[in-house]
N, C-alpha and C. Protein backbone atom coordinates (compact mmCIF):
# COMPACT_ATOMS: atom_id res chain seq x y z
N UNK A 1 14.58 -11.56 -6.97
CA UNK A 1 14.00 -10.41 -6.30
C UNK A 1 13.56 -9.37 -7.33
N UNK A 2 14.28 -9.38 -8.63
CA UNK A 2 14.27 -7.82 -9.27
C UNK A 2 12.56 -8.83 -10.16
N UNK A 3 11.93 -9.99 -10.31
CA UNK A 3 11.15 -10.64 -11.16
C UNK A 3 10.32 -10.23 -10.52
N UNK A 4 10.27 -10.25 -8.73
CA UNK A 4 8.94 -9.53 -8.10
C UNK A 4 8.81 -8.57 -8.20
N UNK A 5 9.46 -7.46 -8.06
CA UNK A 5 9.67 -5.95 -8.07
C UNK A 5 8.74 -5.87 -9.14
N UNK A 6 8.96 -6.35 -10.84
CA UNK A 6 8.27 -5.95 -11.80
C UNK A 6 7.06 -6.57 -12.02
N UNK A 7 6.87 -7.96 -10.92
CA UNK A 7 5.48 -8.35 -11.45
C UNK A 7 4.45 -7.68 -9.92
N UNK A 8 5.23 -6.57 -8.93
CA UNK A 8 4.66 -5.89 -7.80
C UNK A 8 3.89 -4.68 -8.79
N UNK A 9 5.00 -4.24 -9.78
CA UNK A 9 4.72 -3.21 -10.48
C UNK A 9 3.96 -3.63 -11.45
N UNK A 10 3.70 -4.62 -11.88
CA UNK A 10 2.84 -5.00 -13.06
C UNK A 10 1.32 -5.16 -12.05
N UNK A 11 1.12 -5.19 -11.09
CA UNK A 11 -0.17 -5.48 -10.24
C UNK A 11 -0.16 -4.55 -9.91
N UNK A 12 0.60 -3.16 -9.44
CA UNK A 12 -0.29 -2.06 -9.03
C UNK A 12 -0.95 -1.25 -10.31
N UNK A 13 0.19 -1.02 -11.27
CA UNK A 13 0.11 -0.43 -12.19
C UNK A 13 -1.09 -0.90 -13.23
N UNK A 14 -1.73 -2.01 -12.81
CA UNK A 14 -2.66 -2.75 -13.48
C UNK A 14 -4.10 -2.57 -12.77
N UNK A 15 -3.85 -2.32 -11.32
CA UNK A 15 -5.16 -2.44 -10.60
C UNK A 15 -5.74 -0.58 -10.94
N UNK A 16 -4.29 -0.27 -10.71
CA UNK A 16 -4.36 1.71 -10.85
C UNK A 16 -5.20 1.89 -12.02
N UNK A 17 -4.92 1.24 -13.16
CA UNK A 17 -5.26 1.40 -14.83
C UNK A 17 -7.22 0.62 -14.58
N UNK A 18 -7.16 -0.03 -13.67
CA UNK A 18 -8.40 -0.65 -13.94
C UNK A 18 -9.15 -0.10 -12.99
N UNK A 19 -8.93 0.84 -12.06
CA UNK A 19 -9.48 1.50 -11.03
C UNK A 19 -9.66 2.85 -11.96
N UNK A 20 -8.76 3.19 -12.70
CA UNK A 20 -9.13 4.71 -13.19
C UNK A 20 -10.17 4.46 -14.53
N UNK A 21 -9.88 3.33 -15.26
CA UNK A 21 -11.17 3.09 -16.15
C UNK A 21 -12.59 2.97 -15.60
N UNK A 22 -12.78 2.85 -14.36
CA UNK A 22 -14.61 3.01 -13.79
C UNK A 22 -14.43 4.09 -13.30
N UNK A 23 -13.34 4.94 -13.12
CA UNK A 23 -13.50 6.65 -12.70
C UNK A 23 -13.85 6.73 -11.24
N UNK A 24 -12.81 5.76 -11.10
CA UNK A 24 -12.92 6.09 -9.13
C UNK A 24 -11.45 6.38 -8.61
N UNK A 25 -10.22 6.22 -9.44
CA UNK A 25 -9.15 6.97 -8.60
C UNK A 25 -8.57 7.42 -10.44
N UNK A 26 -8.02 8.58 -10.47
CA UNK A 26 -6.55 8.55 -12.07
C UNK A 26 -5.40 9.01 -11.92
N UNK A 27 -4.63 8.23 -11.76
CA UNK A 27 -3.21 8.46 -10.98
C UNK A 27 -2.43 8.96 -12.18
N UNK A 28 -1.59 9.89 -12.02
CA UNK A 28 -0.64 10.53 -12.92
C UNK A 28 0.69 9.63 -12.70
N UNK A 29 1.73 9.83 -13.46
CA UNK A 29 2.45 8.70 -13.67
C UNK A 29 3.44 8.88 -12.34
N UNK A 30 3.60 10.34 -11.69
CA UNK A 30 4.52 10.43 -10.05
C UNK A 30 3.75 9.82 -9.01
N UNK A 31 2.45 9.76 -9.26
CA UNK A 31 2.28 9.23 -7.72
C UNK A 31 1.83 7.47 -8.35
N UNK A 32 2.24 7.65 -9.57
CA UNK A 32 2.10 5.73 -10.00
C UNK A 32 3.61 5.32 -9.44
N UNK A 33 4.70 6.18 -9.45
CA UNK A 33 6.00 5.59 -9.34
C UNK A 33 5.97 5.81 -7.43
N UNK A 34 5.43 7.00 -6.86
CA UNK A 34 5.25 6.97 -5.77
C UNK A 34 4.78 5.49 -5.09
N UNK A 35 3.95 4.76 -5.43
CA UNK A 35 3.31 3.96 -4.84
C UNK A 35 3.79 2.32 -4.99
N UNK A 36 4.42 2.59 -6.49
CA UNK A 36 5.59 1.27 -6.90
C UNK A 36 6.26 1.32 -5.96
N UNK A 37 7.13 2.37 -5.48
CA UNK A 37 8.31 2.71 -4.77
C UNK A 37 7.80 2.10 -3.38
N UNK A 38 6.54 2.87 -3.07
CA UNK A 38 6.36 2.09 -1.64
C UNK A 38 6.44 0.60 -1.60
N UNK A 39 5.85 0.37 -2.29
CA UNK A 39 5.03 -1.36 -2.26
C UNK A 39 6.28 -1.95 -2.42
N UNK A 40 7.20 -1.89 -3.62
CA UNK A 40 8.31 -2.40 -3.47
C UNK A 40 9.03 -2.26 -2.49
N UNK A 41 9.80 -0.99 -1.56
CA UNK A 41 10.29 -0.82 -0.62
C UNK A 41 9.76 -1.98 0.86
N UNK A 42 8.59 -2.16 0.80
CA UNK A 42 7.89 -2.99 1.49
C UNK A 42 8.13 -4.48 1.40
N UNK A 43 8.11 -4.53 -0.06
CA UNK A 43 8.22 -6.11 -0.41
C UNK A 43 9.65 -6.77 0.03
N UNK A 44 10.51 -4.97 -0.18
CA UNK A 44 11.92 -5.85 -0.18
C UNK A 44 12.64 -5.78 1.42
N UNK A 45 11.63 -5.28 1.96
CA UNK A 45 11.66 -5.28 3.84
C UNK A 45 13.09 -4.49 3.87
N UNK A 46 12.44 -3.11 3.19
CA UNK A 46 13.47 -1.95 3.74
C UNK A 46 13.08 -1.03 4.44
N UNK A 47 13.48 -0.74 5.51
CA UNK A 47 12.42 -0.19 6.34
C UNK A 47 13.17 1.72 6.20
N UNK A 48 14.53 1.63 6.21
CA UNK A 48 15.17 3.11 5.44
C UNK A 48 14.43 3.57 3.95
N UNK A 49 14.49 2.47 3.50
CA UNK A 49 14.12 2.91 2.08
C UNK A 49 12.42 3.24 1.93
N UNK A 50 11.98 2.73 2.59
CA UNK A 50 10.35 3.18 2.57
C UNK A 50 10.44 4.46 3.55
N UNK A 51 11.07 4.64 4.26
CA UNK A 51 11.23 6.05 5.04
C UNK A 51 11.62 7.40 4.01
N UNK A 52 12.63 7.12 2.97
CA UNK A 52 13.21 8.00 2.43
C UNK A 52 12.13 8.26 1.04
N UNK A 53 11.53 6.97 0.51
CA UNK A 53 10.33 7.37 -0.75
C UNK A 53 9.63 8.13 0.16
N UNK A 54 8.62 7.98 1.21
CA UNK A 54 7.68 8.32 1.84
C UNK A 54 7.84 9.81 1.65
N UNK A 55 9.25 10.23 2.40
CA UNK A 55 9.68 11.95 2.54
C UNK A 55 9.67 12.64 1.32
N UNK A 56 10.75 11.72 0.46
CA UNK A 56 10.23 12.67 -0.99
C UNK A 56 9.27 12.52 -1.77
N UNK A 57 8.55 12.06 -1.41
CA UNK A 57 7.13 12.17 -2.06
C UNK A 57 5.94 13.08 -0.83
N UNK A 58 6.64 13.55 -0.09
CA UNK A 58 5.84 14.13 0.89
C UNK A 58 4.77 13.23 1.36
N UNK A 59 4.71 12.20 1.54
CA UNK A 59 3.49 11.02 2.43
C UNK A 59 4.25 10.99 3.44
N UNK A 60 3.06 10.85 4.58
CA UNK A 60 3.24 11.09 6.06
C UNK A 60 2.62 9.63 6.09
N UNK A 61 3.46 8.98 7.41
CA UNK A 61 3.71 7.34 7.36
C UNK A 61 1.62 7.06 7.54
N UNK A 62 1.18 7.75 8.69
CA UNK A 62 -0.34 7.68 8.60
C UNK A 62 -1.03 7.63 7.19
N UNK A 63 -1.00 8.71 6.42
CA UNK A 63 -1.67 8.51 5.11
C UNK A 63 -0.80 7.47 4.54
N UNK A 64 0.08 6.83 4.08
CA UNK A 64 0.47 5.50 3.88
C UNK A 64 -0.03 4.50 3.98
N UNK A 65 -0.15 4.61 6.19
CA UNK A 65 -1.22 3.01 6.27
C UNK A 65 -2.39 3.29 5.78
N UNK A 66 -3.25 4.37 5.93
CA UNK A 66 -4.34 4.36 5.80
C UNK A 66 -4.97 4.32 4.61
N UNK A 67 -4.15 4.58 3.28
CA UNK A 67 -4.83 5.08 1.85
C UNK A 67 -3.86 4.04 1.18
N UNK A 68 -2.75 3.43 1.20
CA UNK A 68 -1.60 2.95 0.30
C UNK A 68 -2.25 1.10 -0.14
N UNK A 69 -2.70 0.96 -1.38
CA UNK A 69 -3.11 -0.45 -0.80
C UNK A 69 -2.01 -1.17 -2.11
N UNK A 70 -0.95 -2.48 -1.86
CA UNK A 70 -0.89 -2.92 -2.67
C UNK A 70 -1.14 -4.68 -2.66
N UNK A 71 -1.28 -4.47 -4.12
CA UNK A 71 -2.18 -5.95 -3.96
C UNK A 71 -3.54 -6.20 -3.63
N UNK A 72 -3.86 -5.40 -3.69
CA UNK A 72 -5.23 -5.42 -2.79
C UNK A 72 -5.36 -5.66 -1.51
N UNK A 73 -4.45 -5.12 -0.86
CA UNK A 73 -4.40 -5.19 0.34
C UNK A 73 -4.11 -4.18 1.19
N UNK A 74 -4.08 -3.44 2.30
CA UNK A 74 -3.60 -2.22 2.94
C UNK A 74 -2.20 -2.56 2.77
N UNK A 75 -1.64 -1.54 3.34
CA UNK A 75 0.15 -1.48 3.73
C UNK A 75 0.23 -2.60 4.35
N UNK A 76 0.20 -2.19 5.78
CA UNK A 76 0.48 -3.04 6.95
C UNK A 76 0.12 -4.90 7.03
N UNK A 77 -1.17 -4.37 5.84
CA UNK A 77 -1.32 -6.03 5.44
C UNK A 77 -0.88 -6.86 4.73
N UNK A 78 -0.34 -5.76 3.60
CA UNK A 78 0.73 -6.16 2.77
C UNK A 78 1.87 -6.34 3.26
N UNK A 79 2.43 -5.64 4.22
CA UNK A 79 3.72 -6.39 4.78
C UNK A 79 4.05 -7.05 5.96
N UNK A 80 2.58 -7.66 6.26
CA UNK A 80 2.44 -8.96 7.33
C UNK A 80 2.54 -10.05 6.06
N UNK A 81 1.60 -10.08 5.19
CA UNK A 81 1.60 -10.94 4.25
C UNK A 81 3.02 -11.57 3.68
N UNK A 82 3.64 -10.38 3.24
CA UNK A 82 4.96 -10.64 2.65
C UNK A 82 6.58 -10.70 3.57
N UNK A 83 6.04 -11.11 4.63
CA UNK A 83 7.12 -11.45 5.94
C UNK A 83 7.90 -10.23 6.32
N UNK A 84 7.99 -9.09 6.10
CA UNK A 84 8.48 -7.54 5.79
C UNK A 84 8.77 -6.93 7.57
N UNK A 85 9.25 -8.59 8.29
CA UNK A 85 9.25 -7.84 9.68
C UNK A 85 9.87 -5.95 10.01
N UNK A 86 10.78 -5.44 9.51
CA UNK A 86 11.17 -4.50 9.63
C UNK A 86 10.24 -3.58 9.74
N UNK A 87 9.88 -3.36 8.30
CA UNK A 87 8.40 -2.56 8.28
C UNK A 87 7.29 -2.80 8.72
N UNK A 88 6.68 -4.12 9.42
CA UNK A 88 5.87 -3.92 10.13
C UNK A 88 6.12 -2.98 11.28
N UNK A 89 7.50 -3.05 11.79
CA UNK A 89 7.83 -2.58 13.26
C UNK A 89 7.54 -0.97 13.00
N UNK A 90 8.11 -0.66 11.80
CA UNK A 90 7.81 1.00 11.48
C UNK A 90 6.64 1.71 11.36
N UNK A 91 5.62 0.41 10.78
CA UNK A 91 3.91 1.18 10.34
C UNK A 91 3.34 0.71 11.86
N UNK A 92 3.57 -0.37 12.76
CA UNK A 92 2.85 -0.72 13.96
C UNK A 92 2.37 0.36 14.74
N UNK A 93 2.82 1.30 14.87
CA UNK A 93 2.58 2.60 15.80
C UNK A 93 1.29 3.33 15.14
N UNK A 94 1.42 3.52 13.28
CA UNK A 94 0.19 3.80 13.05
C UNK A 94 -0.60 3.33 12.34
N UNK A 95 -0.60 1.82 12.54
CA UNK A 95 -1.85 1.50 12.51
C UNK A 95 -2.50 1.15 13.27
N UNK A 96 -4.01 1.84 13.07
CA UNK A 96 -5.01 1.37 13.90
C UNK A 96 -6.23 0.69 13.59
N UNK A 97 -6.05 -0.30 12.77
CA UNK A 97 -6.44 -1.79 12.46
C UNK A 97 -7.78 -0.88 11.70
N UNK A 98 -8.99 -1.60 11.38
CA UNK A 98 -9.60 -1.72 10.36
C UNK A 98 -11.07 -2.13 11.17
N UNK A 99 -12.14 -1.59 10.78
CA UNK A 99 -13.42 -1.24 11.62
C UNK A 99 -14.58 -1.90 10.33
N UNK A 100 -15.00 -2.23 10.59
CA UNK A 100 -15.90 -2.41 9.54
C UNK A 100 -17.90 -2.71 10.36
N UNK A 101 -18.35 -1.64 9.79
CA UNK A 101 -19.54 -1.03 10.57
C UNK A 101 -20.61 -2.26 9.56
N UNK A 102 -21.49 -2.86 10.48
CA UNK A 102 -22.38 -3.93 9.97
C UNK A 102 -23.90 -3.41 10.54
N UNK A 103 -24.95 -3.41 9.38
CA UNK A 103 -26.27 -3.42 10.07
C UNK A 103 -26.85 -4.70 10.47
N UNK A 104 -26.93 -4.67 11.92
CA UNK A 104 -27.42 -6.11 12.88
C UNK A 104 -28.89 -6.35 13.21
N UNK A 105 -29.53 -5.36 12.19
CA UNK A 105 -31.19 -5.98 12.31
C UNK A 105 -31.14 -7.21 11.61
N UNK A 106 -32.48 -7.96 12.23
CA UNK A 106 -32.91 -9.21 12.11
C UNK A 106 -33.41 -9.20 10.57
N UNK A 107 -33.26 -9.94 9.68
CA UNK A 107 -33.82 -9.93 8.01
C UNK A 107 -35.44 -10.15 8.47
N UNK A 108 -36.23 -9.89 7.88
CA UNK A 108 -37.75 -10.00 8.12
C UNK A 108 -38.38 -11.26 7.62
């Protein structure tokens, strides 16, 4: 368990570093441990313990599902993916799934 934890943290901390080199997010190193904390808390299907990072880091469970991605994946998808029944039961209320707007003209 503790080999995933660091290779969870070696993939956010890697996507974070390669997301802030094209200058589209630059995470300071609290909300890098903020977001380890989640993803791990998730991975390890604690559904207290992702309650208690969330509070002291001041994230409200909504901005979580909606902005938190690990793996490349949302929250909620990340912890369907990773069997995390607990925490699905906790984020289910807010999430409200994923929309994706398509232009349906005919190609010419």
């Amino acid at each position: 368990m503790k080999a995933q934890r660091w290779l969870l943290a070696a993939l956010v901390v890697g996507s974070a570093g390669a997301q802030a080199g094209t200058g589209q997010h630059e995470f300071n190193s609290e909300v890098q441990q903020a977001l380890v904390a989640i993803c791990a808390d998730t991975l390890d299907d604690n559904r207290l313990a992702l309650k208690k990072t969330l509070k002291a880091h001041r994230i409200s469970v909504g901005t979580a599902v909606d902005k938190v991605v690990c793996n490349g994946q949302p929250l909620p998808a990340f912890a369907r993916a990773v069997r995390a029944h607990k925490v699905m039961r906790y984020l289910a209320p807010y999430d409200r799934g994923h929309v994706d707007i398509k232009d349906l003209a005919a190609p010419n």
